[in-house]
N, C-alpha and C. Protein backbone atom coordinates (compact mmCIF):
# COMPACT_ATOMS: atom_id res chain seq x y z
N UNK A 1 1.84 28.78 4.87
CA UNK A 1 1.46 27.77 3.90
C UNK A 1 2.52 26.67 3.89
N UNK A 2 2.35 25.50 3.94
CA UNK A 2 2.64 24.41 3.97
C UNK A 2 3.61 23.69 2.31
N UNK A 3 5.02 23.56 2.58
CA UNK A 3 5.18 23.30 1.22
C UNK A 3 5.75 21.64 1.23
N UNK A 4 5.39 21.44 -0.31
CA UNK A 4 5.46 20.09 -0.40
C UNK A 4 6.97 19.78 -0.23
N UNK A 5 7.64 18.52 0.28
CA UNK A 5 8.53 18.45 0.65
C UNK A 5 9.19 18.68 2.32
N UNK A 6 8.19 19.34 2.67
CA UNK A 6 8.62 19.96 3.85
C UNK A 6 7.95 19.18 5.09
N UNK A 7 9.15 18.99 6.07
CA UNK A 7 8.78 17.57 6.91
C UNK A 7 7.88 18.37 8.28
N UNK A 8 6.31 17.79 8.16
CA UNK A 8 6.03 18.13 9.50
C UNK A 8 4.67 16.98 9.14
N UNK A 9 4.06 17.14 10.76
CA UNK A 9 3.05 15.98 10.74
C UNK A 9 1.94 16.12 10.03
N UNK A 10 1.45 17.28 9.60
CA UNK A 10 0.51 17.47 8.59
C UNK A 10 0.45 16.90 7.37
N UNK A 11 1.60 17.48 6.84
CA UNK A 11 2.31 16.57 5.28
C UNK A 11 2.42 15.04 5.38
N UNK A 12 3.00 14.77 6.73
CA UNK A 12 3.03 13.33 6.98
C UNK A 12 1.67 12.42 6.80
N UNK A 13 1.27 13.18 7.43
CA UNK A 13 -0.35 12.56 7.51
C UNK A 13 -1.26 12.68 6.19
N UNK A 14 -1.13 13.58 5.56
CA UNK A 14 -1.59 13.81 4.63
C UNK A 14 -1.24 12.30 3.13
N UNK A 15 0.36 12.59 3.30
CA UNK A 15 0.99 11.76 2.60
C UNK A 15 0.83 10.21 2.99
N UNK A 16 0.22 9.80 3.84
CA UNK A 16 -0.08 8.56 4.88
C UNK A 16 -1.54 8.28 4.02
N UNK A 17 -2.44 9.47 4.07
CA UNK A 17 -3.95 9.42 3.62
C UNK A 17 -3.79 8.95 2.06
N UNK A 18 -2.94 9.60 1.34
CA UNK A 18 -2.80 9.69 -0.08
C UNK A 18 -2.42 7.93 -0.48
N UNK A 19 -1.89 7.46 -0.04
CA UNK A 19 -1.12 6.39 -0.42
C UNK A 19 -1.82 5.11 0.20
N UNK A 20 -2.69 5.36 1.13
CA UNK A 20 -3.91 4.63 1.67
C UNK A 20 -4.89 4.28 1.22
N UNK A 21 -5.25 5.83 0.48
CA UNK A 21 -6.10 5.72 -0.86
C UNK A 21 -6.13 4.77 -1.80
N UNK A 22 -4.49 5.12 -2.35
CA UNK A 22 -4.17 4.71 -3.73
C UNK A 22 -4.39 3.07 -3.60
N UNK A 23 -4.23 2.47 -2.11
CA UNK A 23 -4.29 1.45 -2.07
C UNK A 23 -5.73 0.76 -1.60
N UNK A 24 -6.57 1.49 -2.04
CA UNK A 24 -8.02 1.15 -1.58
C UNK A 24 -8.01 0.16 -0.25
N UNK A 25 -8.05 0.92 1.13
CA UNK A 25 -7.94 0.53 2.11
C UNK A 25 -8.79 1.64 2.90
N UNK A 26 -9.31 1.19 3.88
CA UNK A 26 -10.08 2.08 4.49
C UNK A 26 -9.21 2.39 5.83
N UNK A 27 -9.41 3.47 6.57
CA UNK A 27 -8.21 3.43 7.97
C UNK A 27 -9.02 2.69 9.07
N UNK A 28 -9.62 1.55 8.76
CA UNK A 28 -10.12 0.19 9.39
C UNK A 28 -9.15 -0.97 9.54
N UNK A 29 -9.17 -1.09 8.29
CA UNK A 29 -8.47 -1.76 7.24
C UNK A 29 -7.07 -1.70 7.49
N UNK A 30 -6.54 -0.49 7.35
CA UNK A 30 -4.79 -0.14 7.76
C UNK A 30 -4.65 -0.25 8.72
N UNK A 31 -5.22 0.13 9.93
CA UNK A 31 -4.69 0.48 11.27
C UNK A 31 -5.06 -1.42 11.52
N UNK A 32 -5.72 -1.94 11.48
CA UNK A 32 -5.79 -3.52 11.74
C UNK A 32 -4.35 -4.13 11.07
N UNK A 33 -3.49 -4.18 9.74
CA UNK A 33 -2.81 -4.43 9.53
C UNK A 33 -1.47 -3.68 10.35
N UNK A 34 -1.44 -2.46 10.82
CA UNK A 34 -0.45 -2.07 11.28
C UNK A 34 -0.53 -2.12 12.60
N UNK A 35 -1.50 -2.57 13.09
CA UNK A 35 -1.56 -2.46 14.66
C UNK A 35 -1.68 -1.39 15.04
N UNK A 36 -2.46 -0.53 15.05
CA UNK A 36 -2.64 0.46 15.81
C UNK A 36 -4.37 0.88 15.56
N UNK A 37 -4.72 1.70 16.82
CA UNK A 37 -6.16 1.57 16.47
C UNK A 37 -7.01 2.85 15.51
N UNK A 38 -8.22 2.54 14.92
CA UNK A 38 -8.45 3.58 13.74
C UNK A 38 -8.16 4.84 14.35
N UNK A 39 -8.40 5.01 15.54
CA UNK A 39 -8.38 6.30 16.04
C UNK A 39 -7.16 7.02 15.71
N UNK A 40 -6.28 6.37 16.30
CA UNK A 40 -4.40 6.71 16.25
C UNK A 40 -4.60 6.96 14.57
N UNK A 41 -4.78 6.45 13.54
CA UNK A 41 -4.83 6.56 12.29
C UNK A 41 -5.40 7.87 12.08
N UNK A 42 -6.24 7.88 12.19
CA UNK A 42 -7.20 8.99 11.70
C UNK A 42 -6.09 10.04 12.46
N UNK A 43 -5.72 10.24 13.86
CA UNK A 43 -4.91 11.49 13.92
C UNK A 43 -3.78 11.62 13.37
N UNK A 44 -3.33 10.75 13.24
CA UNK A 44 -1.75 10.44 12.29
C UNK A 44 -2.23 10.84 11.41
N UNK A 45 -3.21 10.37 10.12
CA UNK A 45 -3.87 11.57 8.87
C UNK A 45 -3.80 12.47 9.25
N UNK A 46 -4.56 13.40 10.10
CA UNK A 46 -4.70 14.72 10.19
C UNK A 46 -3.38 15.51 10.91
N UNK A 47 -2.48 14.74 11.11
CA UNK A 47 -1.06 15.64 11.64
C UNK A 47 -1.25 15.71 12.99
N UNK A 48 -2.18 15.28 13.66
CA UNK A 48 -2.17 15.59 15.17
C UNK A 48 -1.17 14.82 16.20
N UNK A 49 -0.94 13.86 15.80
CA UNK A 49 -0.12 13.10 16.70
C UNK A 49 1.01 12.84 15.63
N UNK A 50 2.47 12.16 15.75
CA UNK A 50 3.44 11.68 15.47
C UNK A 50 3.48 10.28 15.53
N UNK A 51 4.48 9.80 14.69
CA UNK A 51 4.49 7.96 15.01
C UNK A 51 6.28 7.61 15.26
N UNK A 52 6.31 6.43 15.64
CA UNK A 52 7.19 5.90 15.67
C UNK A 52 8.13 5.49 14.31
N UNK A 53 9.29 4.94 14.40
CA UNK A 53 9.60 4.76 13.41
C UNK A 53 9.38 3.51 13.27
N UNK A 54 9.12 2.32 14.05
CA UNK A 54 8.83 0.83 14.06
C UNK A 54 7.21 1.24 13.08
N UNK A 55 6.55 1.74 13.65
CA UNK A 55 5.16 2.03 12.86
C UNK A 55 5.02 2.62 11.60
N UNK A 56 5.91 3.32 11.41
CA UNK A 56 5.82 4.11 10.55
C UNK A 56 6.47 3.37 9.17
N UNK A 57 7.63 2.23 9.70
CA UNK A 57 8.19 1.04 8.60
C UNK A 57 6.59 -0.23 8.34
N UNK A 58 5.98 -0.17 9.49
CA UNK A 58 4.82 -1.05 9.04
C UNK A 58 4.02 -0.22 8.21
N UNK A 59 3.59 1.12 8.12
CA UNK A 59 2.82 1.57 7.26
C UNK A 59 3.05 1.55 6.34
N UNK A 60 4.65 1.79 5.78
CA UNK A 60 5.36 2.00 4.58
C UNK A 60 4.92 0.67 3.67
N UNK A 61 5.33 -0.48 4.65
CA UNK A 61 5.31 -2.02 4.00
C UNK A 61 4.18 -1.99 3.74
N UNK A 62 2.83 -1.89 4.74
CA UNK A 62 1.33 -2.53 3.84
C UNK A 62 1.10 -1.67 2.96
N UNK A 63 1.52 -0.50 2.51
CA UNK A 63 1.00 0.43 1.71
C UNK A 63 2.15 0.57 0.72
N UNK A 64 3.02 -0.52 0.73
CA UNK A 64 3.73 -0.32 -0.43
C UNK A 64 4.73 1.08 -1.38
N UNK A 65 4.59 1.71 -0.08
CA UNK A 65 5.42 3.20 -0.36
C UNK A 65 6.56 2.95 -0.17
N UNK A 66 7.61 4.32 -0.17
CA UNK A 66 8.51 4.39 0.85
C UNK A 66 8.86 5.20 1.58
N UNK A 67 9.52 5.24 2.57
CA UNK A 67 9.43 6.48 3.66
C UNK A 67 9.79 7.53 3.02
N UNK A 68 10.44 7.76 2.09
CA UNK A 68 10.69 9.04 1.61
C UNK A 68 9.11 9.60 1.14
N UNK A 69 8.77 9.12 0.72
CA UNK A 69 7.20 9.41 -0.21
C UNK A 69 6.13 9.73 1.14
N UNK A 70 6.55 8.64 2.55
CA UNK A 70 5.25 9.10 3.57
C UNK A 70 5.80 10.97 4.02
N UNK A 71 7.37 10.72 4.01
CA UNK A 71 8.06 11.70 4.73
C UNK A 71 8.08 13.15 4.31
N UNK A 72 8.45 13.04 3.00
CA UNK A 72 8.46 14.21 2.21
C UNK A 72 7.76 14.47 0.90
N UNK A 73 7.12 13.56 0.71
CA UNK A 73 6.28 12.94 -0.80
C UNK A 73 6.98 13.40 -2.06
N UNK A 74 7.97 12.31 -1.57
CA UNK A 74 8.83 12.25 -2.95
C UNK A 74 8.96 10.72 -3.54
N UNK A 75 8.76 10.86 -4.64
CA UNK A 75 8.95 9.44 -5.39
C UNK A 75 7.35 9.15 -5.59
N UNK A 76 6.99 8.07 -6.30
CA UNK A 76 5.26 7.53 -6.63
C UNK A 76 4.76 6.75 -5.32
N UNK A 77 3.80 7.00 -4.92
CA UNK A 77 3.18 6.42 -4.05
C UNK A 77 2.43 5.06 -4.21
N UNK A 78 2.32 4.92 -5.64
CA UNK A 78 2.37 3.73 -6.20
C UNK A 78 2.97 3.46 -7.14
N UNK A 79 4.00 2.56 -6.70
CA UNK A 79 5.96 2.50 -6.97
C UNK A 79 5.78 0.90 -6.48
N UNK A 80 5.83 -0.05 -7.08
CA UNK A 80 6.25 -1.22 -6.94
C UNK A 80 7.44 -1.95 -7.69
N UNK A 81 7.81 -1.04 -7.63
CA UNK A 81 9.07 -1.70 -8.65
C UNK A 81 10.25 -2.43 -7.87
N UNK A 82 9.89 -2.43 -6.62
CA UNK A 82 10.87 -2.94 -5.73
C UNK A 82 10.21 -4.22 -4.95
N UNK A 83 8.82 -4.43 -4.92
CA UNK A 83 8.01 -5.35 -4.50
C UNK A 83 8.22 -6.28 -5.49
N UNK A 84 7.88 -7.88 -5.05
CA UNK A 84 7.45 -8.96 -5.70
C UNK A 84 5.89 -9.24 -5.69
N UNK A 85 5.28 -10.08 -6.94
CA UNK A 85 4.10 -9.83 -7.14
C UNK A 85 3.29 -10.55 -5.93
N UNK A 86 3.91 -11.49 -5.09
CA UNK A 86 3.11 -12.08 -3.93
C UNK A 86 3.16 -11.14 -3.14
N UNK A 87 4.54 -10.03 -2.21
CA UNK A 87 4.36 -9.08 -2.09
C UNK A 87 2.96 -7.97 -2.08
N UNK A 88 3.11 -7.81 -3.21
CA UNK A 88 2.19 -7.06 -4.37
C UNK A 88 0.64 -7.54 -3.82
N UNK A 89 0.53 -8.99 -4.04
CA UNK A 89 -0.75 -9.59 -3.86
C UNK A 89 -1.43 -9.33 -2.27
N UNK A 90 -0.28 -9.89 -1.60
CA UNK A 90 -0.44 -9.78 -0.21
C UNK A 90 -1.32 -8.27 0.32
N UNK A 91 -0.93 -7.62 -0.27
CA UNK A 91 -1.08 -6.23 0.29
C UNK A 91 -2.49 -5.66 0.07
N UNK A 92 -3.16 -6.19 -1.01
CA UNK A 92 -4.12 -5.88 -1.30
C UNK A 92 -5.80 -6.62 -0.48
N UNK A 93 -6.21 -5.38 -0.41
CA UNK A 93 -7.76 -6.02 0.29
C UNK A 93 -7.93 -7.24 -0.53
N UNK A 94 -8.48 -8.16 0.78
CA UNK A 94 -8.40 -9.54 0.55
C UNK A 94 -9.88 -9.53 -0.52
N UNK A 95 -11.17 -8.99 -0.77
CA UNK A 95 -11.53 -9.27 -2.63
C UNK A 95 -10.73 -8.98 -3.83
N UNK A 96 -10.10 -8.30 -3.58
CA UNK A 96 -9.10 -7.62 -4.78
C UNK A 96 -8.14 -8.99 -5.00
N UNK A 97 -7.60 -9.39 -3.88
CA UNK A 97 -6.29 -10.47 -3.70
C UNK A 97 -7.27 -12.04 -4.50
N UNK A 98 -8.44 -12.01 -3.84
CA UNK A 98 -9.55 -13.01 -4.39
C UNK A 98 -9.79 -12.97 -6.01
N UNK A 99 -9.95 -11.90 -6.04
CA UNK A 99 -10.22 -11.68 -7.85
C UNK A 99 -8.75 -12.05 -8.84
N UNK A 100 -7.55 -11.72 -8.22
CA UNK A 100 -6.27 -11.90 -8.61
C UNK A 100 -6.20 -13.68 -8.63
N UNK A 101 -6.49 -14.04 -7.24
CA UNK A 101 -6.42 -15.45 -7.68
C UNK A 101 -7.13 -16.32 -8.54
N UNK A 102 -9.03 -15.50 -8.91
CA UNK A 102 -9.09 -16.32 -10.08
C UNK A 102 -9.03 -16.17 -11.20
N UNK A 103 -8.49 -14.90 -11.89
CA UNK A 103 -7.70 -14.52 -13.03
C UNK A 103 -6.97 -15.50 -12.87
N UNK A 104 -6.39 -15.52 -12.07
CA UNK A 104 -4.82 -16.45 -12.62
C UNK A 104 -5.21 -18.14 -12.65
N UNK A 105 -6.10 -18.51 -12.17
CA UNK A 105 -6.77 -19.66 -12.34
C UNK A 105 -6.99 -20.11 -13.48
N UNK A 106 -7.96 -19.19 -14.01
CA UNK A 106 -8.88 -19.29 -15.43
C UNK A 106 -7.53 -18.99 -16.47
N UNK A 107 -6.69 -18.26 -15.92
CA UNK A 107 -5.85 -18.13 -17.35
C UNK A 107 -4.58 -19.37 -16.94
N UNK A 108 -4.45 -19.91 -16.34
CA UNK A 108 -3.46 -21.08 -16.24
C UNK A 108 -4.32 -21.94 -16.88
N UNK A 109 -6.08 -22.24 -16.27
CA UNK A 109 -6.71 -23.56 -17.00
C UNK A 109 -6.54 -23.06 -18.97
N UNK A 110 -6.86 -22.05 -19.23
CA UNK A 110 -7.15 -21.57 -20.50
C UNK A 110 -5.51 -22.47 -21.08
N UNK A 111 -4.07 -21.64 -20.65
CA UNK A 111 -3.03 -21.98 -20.78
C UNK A 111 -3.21 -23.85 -21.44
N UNK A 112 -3.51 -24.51 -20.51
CA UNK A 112 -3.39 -26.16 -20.44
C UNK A 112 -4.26 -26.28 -21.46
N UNK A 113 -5.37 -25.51 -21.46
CA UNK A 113 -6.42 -26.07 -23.03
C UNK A 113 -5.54 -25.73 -24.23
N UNK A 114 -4.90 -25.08 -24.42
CA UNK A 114 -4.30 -24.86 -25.79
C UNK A 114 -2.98 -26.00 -26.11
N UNK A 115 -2.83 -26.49 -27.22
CA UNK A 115 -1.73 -26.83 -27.43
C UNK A 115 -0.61 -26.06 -26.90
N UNK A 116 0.58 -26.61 -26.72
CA UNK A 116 1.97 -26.05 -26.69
C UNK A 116 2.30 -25.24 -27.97
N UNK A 117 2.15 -24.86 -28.83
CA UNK A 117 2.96 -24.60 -30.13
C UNK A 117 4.16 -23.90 -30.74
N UNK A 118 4.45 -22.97 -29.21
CA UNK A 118 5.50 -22.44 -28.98
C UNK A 118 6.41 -23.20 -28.37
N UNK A 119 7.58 -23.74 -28.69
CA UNK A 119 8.43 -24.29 -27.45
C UNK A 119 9.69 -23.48 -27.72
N UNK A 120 9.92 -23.17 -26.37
CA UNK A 120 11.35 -22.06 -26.35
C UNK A 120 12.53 -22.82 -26.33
């Protein structure tokens, strides 16, 4: 039995799937941002193959983890506390990133309709 913490490609992969998730991305989707093809993905999920460490820093980045979390799944897998919100934005499937930009639209125009009445 397989324990958490414990470094092998199964866990890896597993911990790769989890955090892929969290980031609503399909392994279409990821493996196009990381360069590599769905296939290689899908076995990297399932522990069958190994990755590089150049690849394995691109997975970390679009998925906003950190290697400790792909490696040994330690720490939150959704942990941005070290990202900036363009960062942040960037990363996300481009409707999600779309919907972000017109929230922030509508609430900057809203912003300009109101008086100032606060001034700091």
């Amino acid at each position: 039995m397989r324990k958490k913490g414990e470094l092998s490609m199964y866990n890896i992969g597993s911990n790769i799937r989890t955090a892929r998730k969290r980031a609503d991305l399909t392994q279409e989707e990821l493996s196009e941002k990381v360069g590599v093809t769905p296939q290689y993905l899908s076995d990297l999920e399932r522990g069958l193959v190994g990755t590089s460490v150049p690849t394995l820093v691109r997975i970390c980045t679009m998925l906003n983890v950190s290697s400790d979390f792909i490696l040994f799944g330690k720490g939150d897998a959704s942990d941005d506390s070290n990202a900036t919100l363009i960062e942040r934005i960037q990363r996300l499937p481009k409707y999600k990133a779309d919907m972000v930009e017109t929230s922030l639209n509508v609430l900057l125009e809203a912003m300009d309709m109101e008086p100032d009445k606060h001034k700091y």
